[in-house]
PDB file of N, CA and C in Angstrom:
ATOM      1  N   UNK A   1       0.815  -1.201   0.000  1.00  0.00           N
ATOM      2  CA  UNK A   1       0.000   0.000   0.000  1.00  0.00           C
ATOM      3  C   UNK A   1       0.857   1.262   0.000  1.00  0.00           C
ATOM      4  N   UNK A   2       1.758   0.951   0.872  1.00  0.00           N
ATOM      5  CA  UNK A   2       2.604   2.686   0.798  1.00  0.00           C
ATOM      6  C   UNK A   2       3.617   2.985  -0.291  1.00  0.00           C
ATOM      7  N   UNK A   3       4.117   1.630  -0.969  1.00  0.00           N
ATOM      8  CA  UNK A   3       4.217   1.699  -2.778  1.00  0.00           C
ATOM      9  C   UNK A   3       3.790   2.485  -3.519  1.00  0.00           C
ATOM     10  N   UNK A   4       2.051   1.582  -3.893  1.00  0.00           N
ATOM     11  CA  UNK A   4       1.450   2.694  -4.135  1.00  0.00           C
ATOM     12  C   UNK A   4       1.525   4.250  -3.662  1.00  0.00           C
ATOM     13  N   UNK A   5       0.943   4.391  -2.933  1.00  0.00           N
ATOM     14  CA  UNK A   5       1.123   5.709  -2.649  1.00  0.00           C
ATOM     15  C   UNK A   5       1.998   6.624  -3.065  1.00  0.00           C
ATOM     16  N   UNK A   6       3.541   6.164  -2.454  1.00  0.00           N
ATOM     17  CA  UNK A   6       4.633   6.686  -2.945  1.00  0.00           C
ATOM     18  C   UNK A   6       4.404   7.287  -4.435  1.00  0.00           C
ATOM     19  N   UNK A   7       3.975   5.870  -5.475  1.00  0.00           N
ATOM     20  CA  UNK A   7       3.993   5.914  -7.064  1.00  0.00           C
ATOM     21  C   UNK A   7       3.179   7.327  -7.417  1.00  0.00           C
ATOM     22  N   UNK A   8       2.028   7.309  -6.649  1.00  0.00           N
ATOM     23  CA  UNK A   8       0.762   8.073  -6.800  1.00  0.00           C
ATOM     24  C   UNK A   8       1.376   9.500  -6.229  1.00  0.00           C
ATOM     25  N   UNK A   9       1.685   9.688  -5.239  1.00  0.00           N
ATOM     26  CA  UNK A   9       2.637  10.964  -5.261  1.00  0.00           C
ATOM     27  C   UNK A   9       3.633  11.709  -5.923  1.00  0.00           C
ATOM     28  N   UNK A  10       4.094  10.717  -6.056  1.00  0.00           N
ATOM     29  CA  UNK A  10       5.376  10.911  -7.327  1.00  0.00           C
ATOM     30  C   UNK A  10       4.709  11.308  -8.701  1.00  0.00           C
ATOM     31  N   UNK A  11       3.779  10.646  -9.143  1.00  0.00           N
ATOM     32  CA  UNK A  11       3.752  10.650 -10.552  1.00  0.00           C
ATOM     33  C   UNK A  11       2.559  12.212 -10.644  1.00  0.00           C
ATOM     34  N   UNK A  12       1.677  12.211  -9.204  1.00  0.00           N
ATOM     35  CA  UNK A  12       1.191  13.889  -9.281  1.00  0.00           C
ATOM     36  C   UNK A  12       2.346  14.808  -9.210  1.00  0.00           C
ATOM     37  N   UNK A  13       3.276  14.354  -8.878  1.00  0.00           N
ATOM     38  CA  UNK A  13       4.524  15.527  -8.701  1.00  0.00           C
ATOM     39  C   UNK A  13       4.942  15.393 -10.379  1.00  0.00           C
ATOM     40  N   UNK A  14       5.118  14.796 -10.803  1.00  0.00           N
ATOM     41  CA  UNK A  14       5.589  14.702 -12.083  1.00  0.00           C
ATOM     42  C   UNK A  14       4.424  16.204 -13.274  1.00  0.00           C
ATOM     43  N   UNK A  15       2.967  14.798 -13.214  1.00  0.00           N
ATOM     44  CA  UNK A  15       2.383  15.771 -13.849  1.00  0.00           C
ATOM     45  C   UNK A  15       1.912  17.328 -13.230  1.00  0.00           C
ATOM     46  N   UNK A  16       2.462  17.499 -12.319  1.00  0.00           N
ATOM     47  CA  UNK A  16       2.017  19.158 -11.536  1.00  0.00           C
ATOM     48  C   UNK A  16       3.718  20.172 -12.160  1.00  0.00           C
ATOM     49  N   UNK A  17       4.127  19.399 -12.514  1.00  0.00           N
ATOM     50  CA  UNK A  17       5.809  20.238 -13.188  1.00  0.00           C
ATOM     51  C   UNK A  17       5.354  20.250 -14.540  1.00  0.00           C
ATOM     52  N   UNK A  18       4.345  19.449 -15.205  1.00  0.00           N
ATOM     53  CA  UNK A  18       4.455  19.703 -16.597  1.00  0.00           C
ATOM     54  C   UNK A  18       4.129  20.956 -16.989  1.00  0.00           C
ATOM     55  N   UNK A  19       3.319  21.652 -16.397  1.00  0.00           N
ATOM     56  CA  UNK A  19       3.052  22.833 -16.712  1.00  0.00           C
ATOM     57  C   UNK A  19       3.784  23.908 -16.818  1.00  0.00           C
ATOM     58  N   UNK A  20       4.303  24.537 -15.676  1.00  0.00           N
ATOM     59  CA  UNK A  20       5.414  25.460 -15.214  1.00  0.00           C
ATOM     60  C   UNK A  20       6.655  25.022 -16.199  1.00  0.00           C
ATOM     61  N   UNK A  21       7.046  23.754 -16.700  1.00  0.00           N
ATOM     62  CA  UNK A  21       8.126  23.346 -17.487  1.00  0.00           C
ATOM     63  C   UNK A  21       7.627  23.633 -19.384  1.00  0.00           C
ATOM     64  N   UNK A  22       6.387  23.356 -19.493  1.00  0.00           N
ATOM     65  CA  UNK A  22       6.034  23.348 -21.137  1.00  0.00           C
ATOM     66  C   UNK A  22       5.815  25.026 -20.983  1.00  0.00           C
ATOM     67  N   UNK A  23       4.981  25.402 -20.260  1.00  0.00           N
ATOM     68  CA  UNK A  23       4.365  26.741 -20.311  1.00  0.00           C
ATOM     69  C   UNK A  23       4.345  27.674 -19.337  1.00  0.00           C
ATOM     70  N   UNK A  24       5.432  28.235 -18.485  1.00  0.00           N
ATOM     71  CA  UNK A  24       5.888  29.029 -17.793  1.00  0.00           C
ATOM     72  C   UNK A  24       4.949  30.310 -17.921  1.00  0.00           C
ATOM     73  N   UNK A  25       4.676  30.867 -18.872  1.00  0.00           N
ATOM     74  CA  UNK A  25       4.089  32.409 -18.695  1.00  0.00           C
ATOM     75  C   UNK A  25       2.361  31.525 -18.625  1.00  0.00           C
ATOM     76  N   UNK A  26       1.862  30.812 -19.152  1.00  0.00           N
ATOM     77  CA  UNK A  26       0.710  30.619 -18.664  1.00  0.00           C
ATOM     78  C   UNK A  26       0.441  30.254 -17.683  1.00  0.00           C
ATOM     79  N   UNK A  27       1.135  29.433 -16.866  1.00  0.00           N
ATOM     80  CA  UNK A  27       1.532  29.122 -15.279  1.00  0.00           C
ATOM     81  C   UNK A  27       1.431  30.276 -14.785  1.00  0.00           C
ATOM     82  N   UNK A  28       1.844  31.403 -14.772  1.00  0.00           N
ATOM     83  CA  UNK A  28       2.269  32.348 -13.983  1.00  0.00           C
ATOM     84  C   UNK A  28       1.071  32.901 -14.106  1.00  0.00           C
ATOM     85  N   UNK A  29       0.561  33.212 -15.318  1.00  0.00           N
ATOM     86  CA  UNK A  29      -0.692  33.786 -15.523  1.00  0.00           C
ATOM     87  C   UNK A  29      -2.085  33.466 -14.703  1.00  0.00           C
ATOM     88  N   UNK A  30      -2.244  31.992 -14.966  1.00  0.00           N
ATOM     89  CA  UNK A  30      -3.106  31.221 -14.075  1.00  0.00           C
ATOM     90  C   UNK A  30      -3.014  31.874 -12.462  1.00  0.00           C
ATOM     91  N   UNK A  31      -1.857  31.445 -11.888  1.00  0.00           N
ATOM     92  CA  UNK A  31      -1.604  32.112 -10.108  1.00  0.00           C
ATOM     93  C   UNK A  31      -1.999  33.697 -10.865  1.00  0.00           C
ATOM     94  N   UNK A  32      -1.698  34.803 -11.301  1.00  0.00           N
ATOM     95  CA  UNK A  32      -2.049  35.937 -11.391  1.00  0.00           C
ATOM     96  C   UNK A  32      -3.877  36.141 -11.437  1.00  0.00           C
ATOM     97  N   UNK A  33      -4.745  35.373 -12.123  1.00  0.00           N
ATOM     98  CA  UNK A  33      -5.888  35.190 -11.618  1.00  0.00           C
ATOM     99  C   UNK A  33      -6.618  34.658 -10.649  1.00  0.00           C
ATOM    100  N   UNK A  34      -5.469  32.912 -10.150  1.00  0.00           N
ATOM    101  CA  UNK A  34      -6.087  32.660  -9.079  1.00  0.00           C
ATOM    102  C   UNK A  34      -5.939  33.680  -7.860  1.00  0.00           C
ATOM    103  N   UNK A  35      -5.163  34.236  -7.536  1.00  0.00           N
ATOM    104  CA  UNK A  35      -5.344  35.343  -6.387  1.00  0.00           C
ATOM    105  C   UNK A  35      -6.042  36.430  -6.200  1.00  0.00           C
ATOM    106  N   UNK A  36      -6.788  36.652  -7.587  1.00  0.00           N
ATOM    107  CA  UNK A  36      -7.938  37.315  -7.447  1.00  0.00           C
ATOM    108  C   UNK A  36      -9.458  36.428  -6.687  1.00  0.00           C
ATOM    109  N   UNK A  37      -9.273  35.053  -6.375  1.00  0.00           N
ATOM    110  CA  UNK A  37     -10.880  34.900  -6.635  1.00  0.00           C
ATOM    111  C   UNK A  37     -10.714  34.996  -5.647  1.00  0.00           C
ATOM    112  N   UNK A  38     -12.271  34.596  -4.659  1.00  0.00           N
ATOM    113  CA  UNK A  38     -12.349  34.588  -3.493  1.00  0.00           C
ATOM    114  C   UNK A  38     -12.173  33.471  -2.820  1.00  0.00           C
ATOM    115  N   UNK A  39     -11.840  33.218  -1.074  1.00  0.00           N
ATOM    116  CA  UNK A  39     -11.669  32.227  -0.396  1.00  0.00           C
ATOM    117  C   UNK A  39     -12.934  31.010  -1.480  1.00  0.00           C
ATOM    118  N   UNK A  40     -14.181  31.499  -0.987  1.00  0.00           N
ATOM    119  CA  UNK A  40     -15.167  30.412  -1.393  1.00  0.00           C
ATOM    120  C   UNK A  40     -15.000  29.772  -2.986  1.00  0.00           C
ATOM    121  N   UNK A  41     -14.288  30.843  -3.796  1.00  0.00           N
ATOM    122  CA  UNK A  41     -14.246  30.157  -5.398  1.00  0.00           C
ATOM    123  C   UNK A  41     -12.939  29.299  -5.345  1.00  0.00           C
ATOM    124  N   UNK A  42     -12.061  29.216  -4.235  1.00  0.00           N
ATOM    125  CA  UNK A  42     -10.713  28.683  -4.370  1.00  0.00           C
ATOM    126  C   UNK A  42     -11.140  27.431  -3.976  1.00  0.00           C
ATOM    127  N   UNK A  43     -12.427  27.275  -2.578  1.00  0.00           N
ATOM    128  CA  UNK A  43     -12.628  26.277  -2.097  1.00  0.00           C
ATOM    129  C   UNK A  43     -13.194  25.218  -3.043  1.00  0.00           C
ATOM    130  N   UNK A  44     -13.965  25.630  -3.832  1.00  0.00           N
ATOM    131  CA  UNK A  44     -15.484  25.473  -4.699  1.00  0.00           C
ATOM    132  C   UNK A  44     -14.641  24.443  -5.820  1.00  0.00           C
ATOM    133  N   UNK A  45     -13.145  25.390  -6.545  1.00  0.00           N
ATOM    134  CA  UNK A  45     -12.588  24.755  -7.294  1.00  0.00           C
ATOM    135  C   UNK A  45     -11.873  23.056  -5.892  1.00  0.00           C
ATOM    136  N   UNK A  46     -11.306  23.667  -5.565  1.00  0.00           N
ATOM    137  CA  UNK A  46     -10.409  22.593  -4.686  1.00  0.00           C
ATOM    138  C   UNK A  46     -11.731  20.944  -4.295  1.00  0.00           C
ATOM    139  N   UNK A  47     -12.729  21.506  -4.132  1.00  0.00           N
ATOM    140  CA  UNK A  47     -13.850  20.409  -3.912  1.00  0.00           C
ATOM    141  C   UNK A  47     -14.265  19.750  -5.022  1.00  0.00           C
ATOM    142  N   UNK A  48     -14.338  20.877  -6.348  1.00  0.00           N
ATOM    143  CA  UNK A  48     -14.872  19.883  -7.453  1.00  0.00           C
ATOM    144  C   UNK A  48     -13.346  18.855  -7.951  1.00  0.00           C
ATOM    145  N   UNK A  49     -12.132  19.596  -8.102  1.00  0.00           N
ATOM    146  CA  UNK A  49     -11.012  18.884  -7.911  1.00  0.00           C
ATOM    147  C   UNK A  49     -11.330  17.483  -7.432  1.00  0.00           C
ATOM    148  N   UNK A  50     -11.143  17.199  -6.132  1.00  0.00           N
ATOM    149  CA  UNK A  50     -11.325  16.219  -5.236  1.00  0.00           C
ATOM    150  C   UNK A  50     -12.710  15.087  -5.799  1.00  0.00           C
ATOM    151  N   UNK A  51     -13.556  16.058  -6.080  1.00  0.00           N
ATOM    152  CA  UNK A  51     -14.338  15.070  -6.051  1.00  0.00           C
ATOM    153  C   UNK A  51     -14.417  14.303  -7.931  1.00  0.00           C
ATOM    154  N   UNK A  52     -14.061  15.132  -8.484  1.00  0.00           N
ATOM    155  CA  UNK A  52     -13.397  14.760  -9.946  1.00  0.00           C
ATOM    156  C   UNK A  52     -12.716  13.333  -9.792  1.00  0.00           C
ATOM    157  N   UNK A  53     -11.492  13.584  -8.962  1.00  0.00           N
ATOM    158  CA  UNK A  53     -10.361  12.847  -8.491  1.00  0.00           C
ATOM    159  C   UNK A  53     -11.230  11.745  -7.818  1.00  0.00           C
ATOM    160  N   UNK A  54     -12.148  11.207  -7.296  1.00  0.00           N
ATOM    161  CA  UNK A  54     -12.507  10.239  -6.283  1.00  0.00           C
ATOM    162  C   UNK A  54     -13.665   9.799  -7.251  1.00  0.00           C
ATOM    163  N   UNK A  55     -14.101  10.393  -8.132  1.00  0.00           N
ATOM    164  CA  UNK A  55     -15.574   9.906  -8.887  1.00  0.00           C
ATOM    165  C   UNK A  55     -14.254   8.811 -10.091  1.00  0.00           C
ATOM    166  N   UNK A  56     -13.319   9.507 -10.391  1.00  0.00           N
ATOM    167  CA  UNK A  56     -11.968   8.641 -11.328  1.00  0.00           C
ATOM    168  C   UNK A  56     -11.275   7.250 -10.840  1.00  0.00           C
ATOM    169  N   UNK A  57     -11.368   7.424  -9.441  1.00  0.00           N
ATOM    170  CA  UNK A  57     -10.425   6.472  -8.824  1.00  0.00           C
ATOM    171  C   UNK A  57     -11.522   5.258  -8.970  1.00  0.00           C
ATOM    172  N   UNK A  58     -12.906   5.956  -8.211  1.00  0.00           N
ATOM    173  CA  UNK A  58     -14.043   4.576  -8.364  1.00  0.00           C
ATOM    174  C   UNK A  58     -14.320   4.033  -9.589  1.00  0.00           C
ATOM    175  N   UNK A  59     -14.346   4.829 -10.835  1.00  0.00           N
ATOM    176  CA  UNK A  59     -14.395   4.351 -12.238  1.00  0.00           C
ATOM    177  C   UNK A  59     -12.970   3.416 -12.127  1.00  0.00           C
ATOM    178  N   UNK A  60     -12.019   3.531 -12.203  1.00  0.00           N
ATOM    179  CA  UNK A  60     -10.879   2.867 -12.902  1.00  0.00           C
ATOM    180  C   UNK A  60     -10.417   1.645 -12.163  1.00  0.00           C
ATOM    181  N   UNK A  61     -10.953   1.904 -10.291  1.00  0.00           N
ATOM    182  CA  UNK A  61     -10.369   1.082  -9.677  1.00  0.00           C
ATOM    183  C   UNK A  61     -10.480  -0.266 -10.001  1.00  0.00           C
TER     184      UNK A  61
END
């Protein structure tokens, strides 16, 4: 189990660099809007995130 995990950490670390590495000024751009929204739209995104992520895991598992 903590294999996994490890793999599953690692490989979000992987794809969370692709961005900032292919496309640097749109990266930057993105944080330049996200700090405009508000607490509740940061949350709102971060929940549909998650639950994106957990509706995927039950499909594939």
């Amino acid at each position: 189990m903590s294999d996994t995990l490890l793999i599953a950490f690692a490989l979000m670390l992987v794809l969370e660099g692709l961005v900032p590495f292919i496309a640097p000024n749109a990266w930057r751009e993105t944080f330049r809007r996200l700090i405009q929204f508000s607490d509740g739209q940061i949350r709102f995104i971060g929940l549909t995130s998650m639950l994106v992520g957990l509706t995927l895991l039950m499909i594939f598992q």
